[in-house]
Protein backbone atom coordinates (compact mmCIF):
# COMPACT_ATOMS: atom_id res chain seq x y z
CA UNK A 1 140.48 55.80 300.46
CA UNK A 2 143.97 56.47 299.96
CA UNK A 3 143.32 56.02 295.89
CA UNK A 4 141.22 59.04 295.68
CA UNK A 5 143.15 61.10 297.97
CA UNK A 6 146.19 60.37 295.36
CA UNK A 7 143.48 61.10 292.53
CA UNK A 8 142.57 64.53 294.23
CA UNK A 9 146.00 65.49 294.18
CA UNK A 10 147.13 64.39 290.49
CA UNK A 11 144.45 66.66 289.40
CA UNK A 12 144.97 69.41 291.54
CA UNK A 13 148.73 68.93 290.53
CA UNK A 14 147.44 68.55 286.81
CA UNK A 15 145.29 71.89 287.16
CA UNK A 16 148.45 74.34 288.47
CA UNK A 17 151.09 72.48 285.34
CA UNK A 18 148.12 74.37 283.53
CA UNK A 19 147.96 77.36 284.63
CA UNK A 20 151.96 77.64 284.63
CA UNK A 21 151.74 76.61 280.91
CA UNK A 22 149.63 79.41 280.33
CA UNK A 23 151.65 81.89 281.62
């Protein structure tokens, strides 16, 4: 439970470093 919780988060993480890097 708590692995996909951490996954959910790295992406969501992963998704904003991306939109920073676009700006």
């Amino acid at each position: 439970m708590g692995s996909i919780l951490w996954k959910y988060v790295k992406f969501h993480f992963n998704c904003h470093f991306v939109y920073v890097g676009l700006y």
